[in-house]
PDB file of N, CA and C in Angstrom:
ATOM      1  N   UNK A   1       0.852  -1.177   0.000  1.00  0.00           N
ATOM      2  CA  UNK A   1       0.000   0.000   0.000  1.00  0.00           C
ATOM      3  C   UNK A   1       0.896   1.238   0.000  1.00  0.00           C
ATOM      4  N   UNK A   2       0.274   2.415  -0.866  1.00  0.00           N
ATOM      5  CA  UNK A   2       1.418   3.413  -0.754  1.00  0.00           C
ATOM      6  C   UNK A   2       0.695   4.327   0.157  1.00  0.00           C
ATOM      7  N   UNK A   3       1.669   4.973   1.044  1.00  0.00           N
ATOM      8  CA  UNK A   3       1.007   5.847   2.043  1.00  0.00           C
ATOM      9  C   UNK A   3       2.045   7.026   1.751  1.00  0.00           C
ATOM     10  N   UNK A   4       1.476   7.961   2.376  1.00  0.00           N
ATOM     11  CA  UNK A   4       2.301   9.239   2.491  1.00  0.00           C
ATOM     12  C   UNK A   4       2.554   9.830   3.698  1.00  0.00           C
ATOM     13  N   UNK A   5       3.731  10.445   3.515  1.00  0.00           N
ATOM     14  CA  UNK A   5       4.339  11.460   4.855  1.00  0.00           C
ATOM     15  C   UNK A   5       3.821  12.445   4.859  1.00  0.00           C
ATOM     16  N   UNK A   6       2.680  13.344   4.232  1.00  0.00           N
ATOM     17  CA  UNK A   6       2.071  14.507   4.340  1.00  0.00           C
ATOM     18  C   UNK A   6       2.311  14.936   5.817  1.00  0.00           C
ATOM     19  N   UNK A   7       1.379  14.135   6.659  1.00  0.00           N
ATOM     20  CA  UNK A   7       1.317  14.343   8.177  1.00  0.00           C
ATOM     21  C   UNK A   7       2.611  15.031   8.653  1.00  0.00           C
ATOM     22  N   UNK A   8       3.558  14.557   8.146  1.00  0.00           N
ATOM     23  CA  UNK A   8       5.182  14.535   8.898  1.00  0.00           C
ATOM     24  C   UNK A   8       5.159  15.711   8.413  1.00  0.00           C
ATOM     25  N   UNK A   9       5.445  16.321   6.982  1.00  0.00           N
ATOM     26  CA  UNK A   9       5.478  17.571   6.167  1.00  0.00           C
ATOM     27  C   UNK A   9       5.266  18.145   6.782  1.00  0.00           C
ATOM     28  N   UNK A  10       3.982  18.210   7.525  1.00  0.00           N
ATOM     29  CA  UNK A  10       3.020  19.567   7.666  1.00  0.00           C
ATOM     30  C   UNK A  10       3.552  19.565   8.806  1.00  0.00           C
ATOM     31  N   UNK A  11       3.746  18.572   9.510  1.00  0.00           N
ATOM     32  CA  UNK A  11       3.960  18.919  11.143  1.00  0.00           C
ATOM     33  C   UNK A  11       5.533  19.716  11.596  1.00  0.00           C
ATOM     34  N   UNK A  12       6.193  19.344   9.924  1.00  0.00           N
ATOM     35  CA  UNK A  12       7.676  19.989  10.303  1.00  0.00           C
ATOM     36  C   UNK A  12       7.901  21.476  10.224  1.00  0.00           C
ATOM     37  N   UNK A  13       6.924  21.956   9.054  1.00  0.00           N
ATOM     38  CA  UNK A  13       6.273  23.323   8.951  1.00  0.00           C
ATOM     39  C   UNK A  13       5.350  23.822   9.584  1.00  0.00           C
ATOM     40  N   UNK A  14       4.920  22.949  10.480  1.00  0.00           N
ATOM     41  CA  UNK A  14       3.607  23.374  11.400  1.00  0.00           C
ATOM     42  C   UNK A  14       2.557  24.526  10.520  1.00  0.00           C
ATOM     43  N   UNK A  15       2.181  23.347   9.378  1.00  0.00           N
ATOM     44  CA  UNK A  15       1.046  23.545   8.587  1.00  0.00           C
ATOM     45  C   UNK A  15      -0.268  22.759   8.670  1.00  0.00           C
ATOM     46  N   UNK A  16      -1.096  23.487   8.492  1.00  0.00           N
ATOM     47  CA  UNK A  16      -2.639  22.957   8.792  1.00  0.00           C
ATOM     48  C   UNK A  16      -3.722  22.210   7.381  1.00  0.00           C
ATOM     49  N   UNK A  17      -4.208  21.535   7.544  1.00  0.00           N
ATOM     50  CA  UNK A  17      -4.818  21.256   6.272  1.00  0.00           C
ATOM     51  C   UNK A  17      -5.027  22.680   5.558  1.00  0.00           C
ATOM     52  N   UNK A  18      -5.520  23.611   5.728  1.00  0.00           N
ATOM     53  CA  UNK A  18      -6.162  24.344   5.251  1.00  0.00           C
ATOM     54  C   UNK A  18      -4.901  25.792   4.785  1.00  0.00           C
ATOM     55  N   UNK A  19      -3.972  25.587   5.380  1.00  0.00           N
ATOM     56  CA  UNK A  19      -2.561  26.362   5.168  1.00  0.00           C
ATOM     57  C   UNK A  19      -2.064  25.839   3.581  1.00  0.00           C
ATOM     58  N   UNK A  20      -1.880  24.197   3.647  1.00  0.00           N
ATOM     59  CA  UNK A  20      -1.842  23.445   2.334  1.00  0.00           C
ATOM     60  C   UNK A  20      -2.715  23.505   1.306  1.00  0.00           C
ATOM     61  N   UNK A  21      -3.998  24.255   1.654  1.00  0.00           N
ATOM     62  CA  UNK A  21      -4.933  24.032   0.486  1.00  0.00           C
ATOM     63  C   UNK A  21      -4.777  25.424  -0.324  1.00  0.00           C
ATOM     64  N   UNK A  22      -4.203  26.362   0.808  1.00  0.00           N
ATOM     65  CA  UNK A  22      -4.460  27.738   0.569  1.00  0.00           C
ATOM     66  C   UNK A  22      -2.617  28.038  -0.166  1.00  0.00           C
ATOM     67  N   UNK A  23      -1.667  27.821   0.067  1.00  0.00           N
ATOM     68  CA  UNK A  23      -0.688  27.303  -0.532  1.00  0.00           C
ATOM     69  C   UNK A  23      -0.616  26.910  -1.693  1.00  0.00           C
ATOM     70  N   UNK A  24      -1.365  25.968  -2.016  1.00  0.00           N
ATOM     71  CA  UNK A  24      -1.030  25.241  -3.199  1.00  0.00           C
ATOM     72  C   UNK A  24      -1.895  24.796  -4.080  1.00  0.00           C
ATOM     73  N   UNK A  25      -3.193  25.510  -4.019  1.00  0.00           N
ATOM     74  CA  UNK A  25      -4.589  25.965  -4.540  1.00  0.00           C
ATOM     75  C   UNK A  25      -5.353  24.331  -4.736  1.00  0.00           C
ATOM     76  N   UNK A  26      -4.878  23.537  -4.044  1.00  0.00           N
ATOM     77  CA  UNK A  26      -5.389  21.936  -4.121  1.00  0.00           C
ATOM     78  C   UNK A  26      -6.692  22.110  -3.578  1.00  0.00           C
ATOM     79  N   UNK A  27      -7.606  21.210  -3.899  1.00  0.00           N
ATOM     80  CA  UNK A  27      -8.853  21.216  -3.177  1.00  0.00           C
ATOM     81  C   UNK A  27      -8.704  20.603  -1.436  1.00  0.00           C
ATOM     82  N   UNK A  28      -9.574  21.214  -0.699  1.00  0.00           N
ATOM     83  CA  UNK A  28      -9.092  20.700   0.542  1.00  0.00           C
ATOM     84  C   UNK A  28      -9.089  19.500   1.085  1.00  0.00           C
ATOM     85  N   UNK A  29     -10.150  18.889   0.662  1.00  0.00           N
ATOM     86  CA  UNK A  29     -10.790  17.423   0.593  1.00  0.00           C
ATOM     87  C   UNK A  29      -9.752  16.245  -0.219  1.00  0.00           C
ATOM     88  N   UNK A  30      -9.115  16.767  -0.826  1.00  0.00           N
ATOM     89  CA  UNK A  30      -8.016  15.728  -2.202  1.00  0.00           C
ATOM     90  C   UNK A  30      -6.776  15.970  -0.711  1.00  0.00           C
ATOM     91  N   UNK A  31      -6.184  16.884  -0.163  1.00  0.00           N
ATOM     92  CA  UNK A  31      -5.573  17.128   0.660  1.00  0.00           C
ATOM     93  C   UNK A  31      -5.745  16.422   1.978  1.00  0.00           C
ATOM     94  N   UNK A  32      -7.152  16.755   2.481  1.00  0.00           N
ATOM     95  CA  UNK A  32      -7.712  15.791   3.813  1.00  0.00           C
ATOM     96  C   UNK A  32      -7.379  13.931   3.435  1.00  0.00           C
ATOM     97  N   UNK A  33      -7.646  13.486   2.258  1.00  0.00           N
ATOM     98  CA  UNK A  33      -7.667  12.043   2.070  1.00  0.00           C
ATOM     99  C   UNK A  33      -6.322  11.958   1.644  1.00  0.00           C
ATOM    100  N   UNK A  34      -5.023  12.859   1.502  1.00  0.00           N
ATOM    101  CA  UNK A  34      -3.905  11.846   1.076  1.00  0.00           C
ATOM    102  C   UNK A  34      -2.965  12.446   2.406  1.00  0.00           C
ATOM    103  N   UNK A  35      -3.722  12.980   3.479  1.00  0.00           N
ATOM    104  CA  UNK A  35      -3.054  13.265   4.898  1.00  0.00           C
ATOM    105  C   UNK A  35      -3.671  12.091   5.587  1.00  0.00           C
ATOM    106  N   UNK A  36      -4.792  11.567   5.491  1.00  0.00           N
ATOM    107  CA  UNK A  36      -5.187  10.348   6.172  1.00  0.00           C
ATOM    108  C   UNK A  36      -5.067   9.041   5.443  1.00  0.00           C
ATOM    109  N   UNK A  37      -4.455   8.691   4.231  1.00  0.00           N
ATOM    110  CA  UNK A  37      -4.150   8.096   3.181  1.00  0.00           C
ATOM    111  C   UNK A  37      -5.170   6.909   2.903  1.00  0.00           C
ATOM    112  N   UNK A  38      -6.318   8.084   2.492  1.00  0.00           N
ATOM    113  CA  UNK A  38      -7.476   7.473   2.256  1.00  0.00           C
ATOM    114  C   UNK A  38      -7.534   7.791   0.743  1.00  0.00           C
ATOM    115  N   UNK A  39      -6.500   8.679  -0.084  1.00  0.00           N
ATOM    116  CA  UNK A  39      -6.680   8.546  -1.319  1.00  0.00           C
ATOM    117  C   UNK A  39      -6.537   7.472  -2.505  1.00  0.00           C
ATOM    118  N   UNK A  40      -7.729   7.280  -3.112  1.00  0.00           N
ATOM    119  CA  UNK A  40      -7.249   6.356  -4.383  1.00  0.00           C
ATOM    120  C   UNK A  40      -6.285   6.270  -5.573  1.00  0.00           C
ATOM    121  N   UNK A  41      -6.016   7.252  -5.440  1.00  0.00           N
ATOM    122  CA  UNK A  41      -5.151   8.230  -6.804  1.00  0.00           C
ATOM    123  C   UNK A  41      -4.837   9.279  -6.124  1.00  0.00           C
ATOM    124  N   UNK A  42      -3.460   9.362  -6.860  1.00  0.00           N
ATOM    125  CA  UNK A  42      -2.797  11.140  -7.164  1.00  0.00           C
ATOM    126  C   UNK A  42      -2.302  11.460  -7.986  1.00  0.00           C
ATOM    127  N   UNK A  43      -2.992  12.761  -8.794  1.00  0.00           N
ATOM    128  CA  UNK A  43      -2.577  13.211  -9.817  1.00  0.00           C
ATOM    129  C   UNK A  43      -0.913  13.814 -10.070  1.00  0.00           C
ATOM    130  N   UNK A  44      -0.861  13.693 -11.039  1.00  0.00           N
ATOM    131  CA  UNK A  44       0.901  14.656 -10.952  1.00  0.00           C
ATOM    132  C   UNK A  44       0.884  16.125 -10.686  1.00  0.00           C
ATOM    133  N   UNK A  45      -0.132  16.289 -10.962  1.00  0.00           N
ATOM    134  CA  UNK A  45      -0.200  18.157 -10.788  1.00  0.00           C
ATOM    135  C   UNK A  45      -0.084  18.165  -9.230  1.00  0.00           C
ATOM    136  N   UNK A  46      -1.066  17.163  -9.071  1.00  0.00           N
ATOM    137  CA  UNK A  46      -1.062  17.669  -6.995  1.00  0.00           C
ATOM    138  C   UNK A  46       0.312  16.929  -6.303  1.00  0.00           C
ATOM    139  N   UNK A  47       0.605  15.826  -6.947  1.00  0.00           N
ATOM    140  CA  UNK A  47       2.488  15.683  -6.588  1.00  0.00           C
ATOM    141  C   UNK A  47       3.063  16.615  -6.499  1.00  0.00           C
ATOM    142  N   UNK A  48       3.470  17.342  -7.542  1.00  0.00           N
ATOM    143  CA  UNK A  48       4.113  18.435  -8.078  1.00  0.00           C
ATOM    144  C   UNK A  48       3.463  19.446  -7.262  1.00  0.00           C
ATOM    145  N   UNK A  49       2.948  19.536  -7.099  1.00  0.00           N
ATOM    146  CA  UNK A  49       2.209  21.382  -6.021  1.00  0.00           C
ATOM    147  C   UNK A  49       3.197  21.277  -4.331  1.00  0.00           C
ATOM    148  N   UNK A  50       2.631  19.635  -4.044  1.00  0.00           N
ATOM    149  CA  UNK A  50       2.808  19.639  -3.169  1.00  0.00           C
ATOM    150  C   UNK A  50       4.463  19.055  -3.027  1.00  0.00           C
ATOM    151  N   UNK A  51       5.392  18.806  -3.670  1.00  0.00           N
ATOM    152  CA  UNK A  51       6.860  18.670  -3.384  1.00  0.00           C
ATOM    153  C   UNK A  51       7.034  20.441  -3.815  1.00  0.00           C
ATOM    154  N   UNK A  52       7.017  21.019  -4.547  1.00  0.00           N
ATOM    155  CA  UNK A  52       7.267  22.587  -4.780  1.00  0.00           C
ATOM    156  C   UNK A  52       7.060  23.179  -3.707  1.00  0.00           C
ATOM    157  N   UNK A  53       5.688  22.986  -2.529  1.00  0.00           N
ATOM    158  CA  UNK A  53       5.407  22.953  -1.053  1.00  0.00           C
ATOM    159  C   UNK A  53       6.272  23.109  -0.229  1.00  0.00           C
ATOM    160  N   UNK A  54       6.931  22.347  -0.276  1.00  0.00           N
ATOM    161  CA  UNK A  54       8.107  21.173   0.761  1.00  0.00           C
ATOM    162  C   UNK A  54       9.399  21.546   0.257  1.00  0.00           C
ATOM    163  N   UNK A  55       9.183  21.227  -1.091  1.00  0.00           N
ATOM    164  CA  UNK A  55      10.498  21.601  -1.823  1.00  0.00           C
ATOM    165  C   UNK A  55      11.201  19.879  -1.220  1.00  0.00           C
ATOM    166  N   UNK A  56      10.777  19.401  -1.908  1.00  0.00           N
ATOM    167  CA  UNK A  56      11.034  17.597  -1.490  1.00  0.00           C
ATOM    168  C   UNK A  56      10.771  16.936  -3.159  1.00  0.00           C
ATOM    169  N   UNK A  57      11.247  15.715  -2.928  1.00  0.00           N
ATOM    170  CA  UNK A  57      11.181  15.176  -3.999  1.00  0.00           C
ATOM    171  C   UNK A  57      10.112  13.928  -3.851  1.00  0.00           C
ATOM    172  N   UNK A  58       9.505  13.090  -4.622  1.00  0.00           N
ATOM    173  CA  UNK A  58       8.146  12.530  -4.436  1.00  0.00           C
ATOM    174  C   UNK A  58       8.491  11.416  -3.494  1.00  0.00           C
ATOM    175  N   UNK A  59       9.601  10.973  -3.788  1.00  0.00           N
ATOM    176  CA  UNK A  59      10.041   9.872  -2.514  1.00  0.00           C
ATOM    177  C   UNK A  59      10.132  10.904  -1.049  1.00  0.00           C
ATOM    178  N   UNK A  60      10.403  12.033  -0.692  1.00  0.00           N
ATOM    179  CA  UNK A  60      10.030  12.165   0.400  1.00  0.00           C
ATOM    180  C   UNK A  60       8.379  12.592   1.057  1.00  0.00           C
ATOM    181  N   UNK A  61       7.679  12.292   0.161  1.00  0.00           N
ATOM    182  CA  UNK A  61       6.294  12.630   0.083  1.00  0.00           C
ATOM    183  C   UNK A  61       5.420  11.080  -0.085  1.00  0.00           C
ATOM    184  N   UNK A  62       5.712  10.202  -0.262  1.00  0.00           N
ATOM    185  CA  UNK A  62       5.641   8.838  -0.401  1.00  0.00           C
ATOM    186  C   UNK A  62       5.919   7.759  -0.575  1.00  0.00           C
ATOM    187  N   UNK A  63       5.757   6.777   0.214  1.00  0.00           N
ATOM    188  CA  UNK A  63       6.625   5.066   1.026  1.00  0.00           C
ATOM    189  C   UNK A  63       5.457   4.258   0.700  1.00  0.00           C
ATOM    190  N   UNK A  64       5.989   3.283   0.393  1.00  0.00           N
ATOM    191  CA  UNK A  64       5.536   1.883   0.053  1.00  0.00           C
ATOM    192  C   UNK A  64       5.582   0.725   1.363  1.00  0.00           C
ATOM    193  N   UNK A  65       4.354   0.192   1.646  1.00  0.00           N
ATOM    194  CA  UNK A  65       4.449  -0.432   2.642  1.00  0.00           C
ATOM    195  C   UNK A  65       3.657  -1.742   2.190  1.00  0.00           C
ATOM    196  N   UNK A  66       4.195  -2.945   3.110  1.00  0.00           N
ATOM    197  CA  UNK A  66       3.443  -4.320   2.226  1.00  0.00           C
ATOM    198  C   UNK A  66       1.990  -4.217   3.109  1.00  0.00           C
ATOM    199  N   UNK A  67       1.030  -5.129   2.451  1.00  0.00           N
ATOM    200  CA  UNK A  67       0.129  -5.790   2.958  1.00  0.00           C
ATOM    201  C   UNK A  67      -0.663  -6.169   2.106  1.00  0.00           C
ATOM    202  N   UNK A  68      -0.982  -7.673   3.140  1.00  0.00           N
ATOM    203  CA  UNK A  68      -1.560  -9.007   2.557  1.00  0.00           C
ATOM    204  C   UNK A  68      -2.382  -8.512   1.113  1.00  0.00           C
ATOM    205  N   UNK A  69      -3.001  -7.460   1.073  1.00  0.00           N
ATOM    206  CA  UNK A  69      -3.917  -7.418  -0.347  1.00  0.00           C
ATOM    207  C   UNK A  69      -3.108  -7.118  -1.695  1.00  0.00           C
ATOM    208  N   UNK A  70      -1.999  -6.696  -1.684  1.00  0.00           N
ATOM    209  CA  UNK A  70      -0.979  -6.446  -2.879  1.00  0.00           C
ATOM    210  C   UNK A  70       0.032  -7.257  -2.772  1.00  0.00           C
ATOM    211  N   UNK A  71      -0.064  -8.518  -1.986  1.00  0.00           N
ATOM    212  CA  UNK A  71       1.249 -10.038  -2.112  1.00  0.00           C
ATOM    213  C   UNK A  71       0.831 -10.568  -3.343  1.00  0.00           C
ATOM    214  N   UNK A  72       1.929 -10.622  -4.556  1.00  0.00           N
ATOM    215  CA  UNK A  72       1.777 -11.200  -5.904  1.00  0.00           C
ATOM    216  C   UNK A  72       1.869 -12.601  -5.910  1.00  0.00           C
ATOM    217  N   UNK A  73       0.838 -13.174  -6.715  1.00  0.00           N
ATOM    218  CA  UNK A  73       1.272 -14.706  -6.657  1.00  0.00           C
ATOM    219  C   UNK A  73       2.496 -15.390  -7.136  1.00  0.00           C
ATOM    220  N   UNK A  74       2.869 -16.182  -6.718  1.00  0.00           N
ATOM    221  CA  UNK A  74       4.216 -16.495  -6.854  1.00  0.00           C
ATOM    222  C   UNK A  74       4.388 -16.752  -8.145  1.00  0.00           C
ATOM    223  N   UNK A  75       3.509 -16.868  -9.480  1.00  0.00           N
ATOM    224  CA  UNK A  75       3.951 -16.891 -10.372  1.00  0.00           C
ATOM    225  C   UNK A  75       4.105 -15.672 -11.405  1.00  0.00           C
ATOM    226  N   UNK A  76       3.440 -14.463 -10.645  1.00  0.00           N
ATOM    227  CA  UNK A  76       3.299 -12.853 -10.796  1.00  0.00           C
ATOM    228  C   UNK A  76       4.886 -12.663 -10.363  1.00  0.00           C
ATOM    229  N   UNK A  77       5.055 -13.303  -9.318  1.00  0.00           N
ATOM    230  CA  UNK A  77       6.351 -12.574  -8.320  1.00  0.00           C
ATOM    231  C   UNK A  77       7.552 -13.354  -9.240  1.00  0.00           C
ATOM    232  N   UNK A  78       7.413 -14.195  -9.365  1.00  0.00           N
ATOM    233  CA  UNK A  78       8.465 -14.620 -10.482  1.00  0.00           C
ATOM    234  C   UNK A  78       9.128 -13.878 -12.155  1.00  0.00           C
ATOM    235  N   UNK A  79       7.420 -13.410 -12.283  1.00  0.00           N
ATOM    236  CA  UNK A  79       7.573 -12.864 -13.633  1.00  0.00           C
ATOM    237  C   UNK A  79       7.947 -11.299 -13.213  1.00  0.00           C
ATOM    238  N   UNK A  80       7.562 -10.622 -12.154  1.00  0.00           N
ATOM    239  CA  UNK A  80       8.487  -9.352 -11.930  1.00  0.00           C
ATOM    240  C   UNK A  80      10.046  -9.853 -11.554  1.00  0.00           C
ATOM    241  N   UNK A  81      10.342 -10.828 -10.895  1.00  0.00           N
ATOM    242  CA  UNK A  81      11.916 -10.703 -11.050  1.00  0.00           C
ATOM    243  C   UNK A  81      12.357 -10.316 -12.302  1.00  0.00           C
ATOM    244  N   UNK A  82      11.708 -11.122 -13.199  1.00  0.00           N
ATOM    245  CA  UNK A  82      12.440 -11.741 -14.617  1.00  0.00           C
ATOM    246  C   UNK A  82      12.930 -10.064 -14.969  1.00  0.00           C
ATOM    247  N   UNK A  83      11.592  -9.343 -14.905  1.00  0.00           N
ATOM    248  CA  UNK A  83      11.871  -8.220 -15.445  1.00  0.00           C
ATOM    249  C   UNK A  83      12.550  -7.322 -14.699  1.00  0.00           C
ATOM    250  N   UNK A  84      12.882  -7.254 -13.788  1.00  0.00           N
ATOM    251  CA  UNK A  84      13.843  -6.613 -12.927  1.00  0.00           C
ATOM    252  C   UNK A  84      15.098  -6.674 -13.322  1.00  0.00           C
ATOM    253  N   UNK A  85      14.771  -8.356 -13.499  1.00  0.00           N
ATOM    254  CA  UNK A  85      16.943  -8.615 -13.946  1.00  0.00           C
ATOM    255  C   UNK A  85      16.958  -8.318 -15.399  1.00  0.00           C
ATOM    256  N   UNK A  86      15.936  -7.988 -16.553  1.00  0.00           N
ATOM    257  CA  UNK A  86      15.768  -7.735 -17.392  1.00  0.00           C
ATOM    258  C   UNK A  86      16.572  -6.475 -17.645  1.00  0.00           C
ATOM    259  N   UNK A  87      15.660  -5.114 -17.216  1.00  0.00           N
ATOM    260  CA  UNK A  87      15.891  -4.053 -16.990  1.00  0.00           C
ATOM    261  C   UNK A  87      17.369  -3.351 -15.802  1.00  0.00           C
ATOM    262  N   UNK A  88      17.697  -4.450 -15.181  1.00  0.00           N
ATOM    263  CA  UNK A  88      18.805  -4.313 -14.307  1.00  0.00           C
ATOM    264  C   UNK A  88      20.140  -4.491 -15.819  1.00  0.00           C
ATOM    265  N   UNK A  89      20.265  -5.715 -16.688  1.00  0.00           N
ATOM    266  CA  UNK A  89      21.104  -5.721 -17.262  1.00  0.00           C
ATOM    267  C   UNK A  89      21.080  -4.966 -18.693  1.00  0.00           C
ATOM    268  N   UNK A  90      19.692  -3.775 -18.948  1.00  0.00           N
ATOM    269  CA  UNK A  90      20.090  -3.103 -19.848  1.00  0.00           C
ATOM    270  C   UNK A  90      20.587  -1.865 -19.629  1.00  0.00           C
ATOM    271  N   UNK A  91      20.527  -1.772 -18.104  1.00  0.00           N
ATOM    272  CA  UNK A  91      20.702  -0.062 -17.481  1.00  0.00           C
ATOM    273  C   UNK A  91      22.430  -0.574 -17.342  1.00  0.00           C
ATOM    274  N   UNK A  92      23.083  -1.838 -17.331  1.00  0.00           N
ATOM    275  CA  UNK A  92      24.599  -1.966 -17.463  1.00  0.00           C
ATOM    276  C   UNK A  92      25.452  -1.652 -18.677  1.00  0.00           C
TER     277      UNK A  92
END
């Protein structure tokens, strides 16, 4: 599941939902659900608003964490290695 550090952001700037909305002209509600990481999607525009925000890059704005509903079946998980070592030996 991907979650975000928004929370952390705001708390390091001691910013308020509504400081972020007014900031970075996002709707407040798209803001409220990816601070409680109840969002389904995020657009690039609101990536982008909000690292320009921060002045962060999207990895410090969002982490990947496991759970049971996104474990690939082992024959999924096999076929992403393949392509890993795929793409690992054309970036050599």
């Amino acid at each position: 599941m991907i979650k975000t550090n928004l929370g952390e952001l705001m708390g390091r700037h001691k910013h308020k939902l509504i400081d972020v909305a007014d900031a970075t002209g996002l709707n407040r509600s798209i803001i409220t659900k990816l601070y409680n990481d109840k969002a389904t999607r995020l657009e690039i525009k609101t990536l982008n608003k909000l690292c320009a925000l921060y002045n962060c890059q999207p990895g410090d704005l969002l982490r990947y964490e496991k759970d049971e509903e996104n474990i690939l079946p082992d024959a999924e998980v096999a076929k992403a290695e393949r392509i890993k070592a795929a793409q690992a030996k054309k970036q050599k």
